[in-house]
C-alpha atoms as a PDB file:
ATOM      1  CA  UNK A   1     160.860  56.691 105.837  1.00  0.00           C
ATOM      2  CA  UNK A   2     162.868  53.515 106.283  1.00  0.00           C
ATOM      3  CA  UNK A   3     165.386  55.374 108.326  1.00  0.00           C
ATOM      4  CA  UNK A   4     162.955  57.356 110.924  1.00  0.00           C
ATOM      5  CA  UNK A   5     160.979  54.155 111.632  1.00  0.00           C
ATOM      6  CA  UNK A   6     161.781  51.828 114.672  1.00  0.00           C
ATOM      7  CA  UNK A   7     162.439  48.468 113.288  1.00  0.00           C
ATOM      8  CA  UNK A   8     159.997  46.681 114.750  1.00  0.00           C
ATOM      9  CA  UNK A   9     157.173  49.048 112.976  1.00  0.00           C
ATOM     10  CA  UNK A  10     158.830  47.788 109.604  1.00  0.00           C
ATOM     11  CA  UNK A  11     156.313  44.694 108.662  1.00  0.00           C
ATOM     12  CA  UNK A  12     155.070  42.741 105.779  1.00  0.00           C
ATOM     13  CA  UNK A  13     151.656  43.777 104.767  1.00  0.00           C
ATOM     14  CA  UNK A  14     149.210  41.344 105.372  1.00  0.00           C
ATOM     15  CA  UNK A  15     145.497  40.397 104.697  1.00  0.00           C
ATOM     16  CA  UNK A  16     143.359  43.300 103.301  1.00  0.00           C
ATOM     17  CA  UNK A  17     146.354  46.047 103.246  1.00  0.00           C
ATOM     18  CA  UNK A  18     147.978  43.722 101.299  1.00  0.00           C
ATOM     19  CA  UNK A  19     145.376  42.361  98.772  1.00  0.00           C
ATOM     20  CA  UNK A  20     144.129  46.072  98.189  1.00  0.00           C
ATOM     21  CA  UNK A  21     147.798  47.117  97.383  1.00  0.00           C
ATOM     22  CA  UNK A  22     147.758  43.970  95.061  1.00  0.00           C
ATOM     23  CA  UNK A  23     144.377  45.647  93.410  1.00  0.00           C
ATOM     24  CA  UNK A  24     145.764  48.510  93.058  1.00  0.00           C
ATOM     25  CA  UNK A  25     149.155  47.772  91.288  1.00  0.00           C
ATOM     26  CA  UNK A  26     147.519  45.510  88.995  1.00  0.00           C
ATOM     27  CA  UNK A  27     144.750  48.745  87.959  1.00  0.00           C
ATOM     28  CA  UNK A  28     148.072  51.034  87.793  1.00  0.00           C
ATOM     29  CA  UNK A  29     150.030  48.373  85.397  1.00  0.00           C
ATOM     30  CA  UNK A  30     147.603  47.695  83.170  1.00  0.00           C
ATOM     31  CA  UNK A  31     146.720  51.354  82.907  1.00  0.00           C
ATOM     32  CA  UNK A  32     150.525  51.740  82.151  1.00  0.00           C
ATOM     33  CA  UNK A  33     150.878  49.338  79.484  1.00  0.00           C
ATOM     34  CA  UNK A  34     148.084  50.092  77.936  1.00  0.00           C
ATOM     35  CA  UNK A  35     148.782  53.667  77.769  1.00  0.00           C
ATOM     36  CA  UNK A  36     152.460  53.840  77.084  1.00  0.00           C
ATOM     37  CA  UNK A  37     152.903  50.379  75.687  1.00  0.00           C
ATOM     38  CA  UNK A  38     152.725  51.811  71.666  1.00  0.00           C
ATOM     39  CA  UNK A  39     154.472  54.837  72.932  1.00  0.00           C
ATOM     40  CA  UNK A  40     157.633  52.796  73.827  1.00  0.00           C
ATOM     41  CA  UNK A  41     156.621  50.487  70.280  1.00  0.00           C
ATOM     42  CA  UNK A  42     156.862  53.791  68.133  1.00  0.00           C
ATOM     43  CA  UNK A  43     160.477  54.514  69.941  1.00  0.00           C
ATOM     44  CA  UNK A  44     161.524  51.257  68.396  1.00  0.00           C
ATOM     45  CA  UNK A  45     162.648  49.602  72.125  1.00  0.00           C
ATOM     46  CA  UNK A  46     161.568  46.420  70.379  1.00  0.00           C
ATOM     47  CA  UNK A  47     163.908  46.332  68.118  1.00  0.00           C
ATOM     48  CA  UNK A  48     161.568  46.708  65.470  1.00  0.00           C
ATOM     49  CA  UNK A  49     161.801  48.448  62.206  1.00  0.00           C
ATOM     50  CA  UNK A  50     160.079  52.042  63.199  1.00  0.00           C
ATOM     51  CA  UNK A  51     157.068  52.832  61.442  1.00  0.00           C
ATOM     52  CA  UNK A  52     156.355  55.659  58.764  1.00  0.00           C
ATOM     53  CA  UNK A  53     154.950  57.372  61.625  1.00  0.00           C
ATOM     54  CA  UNK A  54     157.455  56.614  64.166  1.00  0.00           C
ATOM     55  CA  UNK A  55     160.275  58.254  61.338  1.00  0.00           C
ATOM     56  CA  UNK A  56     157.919  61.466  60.947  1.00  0.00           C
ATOM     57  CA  UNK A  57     157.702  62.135  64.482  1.00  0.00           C
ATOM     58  CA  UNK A  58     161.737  61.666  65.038  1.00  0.00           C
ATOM     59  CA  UNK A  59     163.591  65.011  65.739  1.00  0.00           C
ATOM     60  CA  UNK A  60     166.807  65.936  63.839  1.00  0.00           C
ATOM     61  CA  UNK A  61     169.068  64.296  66.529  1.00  0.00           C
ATOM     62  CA  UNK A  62     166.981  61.279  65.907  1.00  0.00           C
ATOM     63  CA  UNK A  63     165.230  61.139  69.138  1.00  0.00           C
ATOM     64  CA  UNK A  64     161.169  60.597  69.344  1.00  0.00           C
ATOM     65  CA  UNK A  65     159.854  63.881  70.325  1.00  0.00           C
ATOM     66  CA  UNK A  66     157.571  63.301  73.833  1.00  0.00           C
ATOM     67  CA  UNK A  67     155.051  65.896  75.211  1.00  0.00           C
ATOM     68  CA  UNK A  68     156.663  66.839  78.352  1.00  0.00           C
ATOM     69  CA  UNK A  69     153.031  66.462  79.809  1.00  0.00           C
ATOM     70  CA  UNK A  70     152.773  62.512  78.364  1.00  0.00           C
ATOM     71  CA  UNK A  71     156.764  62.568  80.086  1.00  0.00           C
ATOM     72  CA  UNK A  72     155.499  64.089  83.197  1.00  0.00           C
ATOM     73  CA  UNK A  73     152.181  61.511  83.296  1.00  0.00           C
ATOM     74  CA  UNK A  74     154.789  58.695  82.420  1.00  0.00           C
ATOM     75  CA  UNK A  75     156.755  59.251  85.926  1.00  0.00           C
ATOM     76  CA  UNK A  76     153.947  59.411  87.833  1.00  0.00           C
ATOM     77  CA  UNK A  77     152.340  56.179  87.000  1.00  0.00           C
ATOM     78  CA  UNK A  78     155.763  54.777  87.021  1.00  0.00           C
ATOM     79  CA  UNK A  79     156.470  55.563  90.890  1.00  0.00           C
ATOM     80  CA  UNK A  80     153.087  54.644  91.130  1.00  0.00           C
ATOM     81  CA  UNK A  81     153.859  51.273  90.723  1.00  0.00           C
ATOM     82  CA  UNK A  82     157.344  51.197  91.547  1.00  0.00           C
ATOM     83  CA  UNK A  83     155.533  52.156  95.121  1.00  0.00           C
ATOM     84  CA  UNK A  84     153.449  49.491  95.255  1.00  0.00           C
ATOM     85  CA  UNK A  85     155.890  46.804  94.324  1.00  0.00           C
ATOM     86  CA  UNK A  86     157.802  47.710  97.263  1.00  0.00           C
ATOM     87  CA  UNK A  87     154.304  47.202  99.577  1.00  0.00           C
ATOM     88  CA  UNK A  88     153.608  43.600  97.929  1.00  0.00           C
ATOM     89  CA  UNK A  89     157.092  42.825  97.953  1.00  0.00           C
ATOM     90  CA  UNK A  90     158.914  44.195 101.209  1.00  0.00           C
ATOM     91  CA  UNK A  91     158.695  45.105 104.635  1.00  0.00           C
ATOM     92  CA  UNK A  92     157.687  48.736 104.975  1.00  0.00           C
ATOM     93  CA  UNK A  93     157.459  51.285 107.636  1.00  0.00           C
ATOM     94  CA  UNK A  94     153.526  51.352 109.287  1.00  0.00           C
ATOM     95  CA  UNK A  95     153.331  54.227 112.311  1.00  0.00           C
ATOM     96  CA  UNK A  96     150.216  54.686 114.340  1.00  0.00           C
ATOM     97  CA  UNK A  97     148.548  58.245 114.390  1.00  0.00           C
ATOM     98  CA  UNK A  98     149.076  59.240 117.852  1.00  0.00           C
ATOM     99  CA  UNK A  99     145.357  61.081 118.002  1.00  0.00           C
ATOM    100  CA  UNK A 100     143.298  58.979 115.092  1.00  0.00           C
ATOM    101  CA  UNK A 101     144.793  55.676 115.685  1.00  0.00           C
ATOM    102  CA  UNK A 102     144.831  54.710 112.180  1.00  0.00           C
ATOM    103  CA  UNK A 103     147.632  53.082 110.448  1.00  0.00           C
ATOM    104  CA  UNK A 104     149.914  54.892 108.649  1.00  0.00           C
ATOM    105  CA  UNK A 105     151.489  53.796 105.817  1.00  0.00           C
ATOM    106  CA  UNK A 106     155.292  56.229 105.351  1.00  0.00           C
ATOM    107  CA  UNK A 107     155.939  55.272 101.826  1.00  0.00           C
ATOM    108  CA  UNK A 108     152.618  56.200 100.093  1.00  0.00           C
ATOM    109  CA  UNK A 109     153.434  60.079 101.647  1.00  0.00           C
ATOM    110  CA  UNK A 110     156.760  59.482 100.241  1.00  0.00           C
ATOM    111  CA  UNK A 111     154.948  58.829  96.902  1.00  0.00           C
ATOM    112  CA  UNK A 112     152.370  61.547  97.193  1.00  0.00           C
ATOM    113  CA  UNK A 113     154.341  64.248  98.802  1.00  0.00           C
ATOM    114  CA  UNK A 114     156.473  64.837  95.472  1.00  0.00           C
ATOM    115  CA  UNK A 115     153.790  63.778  92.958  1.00  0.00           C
ATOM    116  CA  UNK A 116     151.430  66.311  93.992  1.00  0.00           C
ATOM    117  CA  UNK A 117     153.353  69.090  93.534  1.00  0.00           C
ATOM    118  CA  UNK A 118     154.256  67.821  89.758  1.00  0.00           C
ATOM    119  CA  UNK A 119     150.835  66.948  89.320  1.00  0.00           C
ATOM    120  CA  UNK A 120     149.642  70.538  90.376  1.00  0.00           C
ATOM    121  CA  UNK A 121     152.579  72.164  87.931  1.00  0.00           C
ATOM    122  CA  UNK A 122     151.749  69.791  85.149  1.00  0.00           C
ATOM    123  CA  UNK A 123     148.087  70.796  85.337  1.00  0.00           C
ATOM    124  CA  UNK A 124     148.650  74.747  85.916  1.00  0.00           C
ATOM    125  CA  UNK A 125     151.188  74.385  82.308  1.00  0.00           C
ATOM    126  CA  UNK A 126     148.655  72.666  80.645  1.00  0.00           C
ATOM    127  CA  UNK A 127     146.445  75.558  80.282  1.00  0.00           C
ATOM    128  CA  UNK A 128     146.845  78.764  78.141  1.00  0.00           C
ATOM    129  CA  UNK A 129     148.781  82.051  79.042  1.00  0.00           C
ATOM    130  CA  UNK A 130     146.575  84.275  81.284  1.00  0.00           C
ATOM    131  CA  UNK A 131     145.502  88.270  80.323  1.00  0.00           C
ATOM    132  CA  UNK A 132     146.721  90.391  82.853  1.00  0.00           C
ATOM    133  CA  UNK A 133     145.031  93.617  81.203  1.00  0.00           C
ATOM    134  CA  UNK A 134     146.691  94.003  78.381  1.00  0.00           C
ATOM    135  CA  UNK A 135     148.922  90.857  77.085  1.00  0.00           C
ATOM    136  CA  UNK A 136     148.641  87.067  77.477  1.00  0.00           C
ATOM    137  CA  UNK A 137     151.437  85.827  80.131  1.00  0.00           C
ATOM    138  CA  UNK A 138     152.683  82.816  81.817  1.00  0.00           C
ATOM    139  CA  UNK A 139     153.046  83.683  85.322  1.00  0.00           C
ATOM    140  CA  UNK A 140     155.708  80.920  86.502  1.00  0.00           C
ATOM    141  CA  UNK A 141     156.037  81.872  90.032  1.00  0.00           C
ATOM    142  CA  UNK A 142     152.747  81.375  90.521  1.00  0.00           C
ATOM    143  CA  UNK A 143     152.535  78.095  89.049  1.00  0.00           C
ATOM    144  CA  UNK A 144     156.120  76.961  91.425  1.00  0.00           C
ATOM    145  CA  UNK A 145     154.354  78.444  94.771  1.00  0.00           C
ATOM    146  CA  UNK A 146     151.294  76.991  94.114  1.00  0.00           C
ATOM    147  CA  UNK A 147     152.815  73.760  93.310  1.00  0.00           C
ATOM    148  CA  UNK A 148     155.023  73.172  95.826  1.00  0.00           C
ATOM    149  CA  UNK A 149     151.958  74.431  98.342  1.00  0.00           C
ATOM    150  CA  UNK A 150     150.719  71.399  96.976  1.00  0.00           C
ATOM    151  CA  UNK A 151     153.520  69.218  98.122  1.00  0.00           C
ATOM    152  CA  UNK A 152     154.132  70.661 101.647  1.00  0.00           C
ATOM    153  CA  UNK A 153     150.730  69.790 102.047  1.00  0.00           C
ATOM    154  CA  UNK A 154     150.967  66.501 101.548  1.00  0.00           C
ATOM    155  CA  UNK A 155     153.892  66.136 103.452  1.00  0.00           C
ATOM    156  CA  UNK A 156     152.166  66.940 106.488  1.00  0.00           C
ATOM    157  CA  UNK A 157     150.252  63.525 106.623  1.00  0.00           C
ATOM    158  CA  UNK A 158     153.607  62.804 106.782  1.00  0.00           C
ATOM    159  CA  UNK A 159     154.196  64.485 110.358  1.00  0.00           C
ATOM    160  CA  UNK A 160     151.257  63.746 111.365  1.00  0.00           C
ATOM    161  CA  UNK A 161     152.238  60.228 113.266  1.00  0.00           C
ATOM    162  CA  UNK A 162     155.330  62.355 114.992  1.00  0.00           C
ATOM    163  CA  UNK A 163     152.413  64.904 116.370  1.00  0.00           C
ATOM    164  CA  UNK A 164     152.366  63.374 120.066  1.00  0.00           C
ATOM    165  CA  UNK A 165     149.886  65.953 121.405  1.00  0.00           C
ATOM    166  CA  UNK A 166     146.487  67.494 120.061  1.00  0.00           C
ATOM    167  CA  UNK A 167     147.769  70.907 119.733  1.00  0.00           C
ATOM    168  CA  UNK A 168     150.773  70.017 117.326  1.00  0.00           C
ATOM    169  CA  UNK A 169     148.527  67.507 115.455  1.00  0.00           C
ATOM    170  CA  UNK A 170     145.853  70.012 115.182  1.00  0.00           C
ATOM    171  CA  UNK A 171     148.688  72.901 114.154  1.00  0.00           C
ATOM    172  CA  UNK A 172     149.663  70.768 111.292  1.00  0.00           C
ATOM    173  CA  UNK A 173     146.120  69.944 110.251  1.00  0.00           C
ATOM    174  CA  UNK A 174     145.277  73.711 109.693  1.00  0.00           C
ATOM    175  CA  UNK A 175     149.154  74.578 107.681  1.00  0.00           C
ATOM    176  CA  UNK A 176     147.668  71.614 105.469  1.00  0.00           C
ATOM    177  CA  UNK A 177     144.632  72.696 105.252  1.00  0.00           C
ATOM    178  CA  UNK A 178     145.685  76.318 104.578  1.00  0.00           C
ATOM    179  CA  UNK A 179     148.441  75.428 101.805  1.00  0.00           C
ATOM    180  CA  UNK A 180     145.690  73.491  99.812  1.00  0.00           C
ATOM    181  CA  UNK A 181     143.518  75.512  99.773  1.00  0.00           C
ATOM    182  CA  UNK A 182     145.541  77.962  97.464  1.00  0.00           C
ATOM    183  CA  UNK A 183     144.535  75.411  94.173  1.00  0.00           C
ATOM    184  CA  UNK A 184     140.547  76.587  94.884  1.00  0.00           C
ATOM    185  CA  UNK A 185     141.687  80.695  95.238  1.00  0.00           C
ATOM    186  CA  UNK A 186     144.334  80.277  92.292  1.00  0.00           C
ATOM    187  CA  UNK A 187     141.040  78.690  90.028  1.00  0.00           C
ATOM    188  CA  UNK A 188     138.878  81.870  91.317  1.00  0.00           C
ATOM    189  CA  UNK A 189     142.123  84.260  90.123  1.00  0.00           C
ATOM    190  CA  UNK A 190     141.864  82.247  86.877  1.00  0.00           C
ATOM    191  CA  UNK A 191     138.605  82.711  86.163  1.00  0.00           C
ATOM    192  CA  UNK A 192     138.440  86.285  87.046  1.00  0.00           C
ATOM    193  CA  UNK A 193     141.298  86.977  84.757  1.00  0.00           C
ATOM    194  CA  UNK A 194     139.527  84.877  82.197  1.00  0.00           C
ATOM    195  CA  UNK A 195     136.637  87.348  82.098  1.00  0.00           C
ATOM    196  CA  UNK A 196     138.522  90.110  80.953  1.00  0.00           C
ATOM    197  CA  UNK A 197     140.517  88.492  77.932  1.00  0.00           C
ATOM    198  CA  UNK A 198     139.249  89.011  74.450  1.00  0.00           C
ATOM    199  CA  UNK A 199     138.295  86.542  71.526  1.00  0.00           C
ATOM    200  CA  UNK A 200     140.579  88.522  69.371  1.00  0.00           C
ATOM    201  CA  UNK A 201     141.355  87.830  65.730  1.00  0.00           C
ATOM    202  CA  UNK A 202     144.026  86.358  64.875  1.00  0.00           C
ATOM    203  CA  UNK A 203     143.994  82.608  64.836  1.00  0.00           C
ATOM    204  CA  UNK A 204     146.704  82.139  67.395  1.00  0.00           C
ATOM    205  CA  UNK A 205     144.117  84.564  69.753  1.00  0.00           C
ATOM    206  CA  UNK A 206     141.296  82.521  69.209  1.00  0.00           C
ATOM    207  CA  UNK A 207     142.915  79.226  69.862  1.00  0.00           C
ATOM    208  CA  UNK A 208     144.514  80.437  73.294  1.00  0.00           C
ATOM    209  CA  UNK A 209     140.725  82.099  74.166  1.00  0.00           C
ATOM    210  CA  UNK A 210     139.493  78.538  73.252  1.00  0.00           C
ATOM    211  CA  UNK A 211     142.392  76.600  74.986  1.00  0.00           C
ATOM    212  CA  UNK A 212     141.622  79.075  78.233  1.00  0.00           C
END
């Protein structure tokens, strides 16, 4: 972002930008700390004696074992805030929108352009195997594509102060448009395929009906 922008659209944020970017890493901090704050306590970074708990939950090699979802949720409020830091505490690149005239602010599609797409895939592995008919699978490929749909997506508010003409502009609203929309016809395909799966009878059945 830094390296695309003219100099003289790198600026300090000022006024309301700045005092709503000041809101906002506060919320983001304090959500932080308050949610991974005993997390980091139980991995003994304290220097603590670990607790009872802490020992149980310890792998063989002696490291805590994380849910790669709590990991995943972890770096995304962490470049949350690492993002606004940088906008309270530096210059950063602001481009005009050639048709809407509104500000845009590089860095925050920077942010959101790779978050997205993790936040999509962290959501679609969340859930339980699908039925395809006659077994329960985890169909990776569509979780990637449908992930990184997510991030192209995003990056297109990214192009969209480089879009000097309405055609171009309007080109890149409808590829956005088009590659998010793929999230509302992969929850139909879910659904669908959720209406044919069984109960079943085994326990590990019924929990991934349940989980489903």
């Amino acid at each position: 972002a830094y390296w695309i922008t003219p100099p003289e659209q790198i600026e300090w944020l000022e006024g309301t930008e700045r005092n709503a970017a000041l809101v906002e890493l506060s919320i983001l901090s304090t959500a932080v700390a308050m949610k991974h704050g005993p997390l980091f306590w139980e991995m003994n970074l304290f220097g603590s004696a670990p607790s009872l708990e802490s020992r149980h939950r310890r792998s063989m090699i002696g490291s805590l074992r994380i849910s790669g979802i709590l990991a995943g949720g972890l770096v995304v409020q962490t470049i949350a805030v690492a993002t606004m830091i940088i906008m309270v505490s530096f210059p950063v690149p602001v481009l005009i929108d050639p048709i809407l005239k509104s500000r845009v602010h590089l860095l925050r599609w920077c942010e959101w352009t790779p978050l997205a797409g993790l936040m999509t895939l962290m959501t679609e592995c969340i859930d339980a195997p699908e039925y395809d008919g006659e077994k329960l699978t985890q169909p990776w490929n569509k979780k990637l594509m449908v992930s990184a749909f997510e991030s192209i997506s995003t990056f297109c508010g990214f192009i969209f102060p480089f879009c000097d003409n309405l055609i171009l502009w309007t080109v890149t609203m409808i590829i956005s448009c088009v590659l998010y929309s793929t999230i509302i016809f992969r929850y139909f395909e879910k659904r669908r395929l959720f209406r044919t799966a069984k109960r079943g009878r085994s326990v590990d059945e019924i929990e991934l009906y349940d989980r489903a």
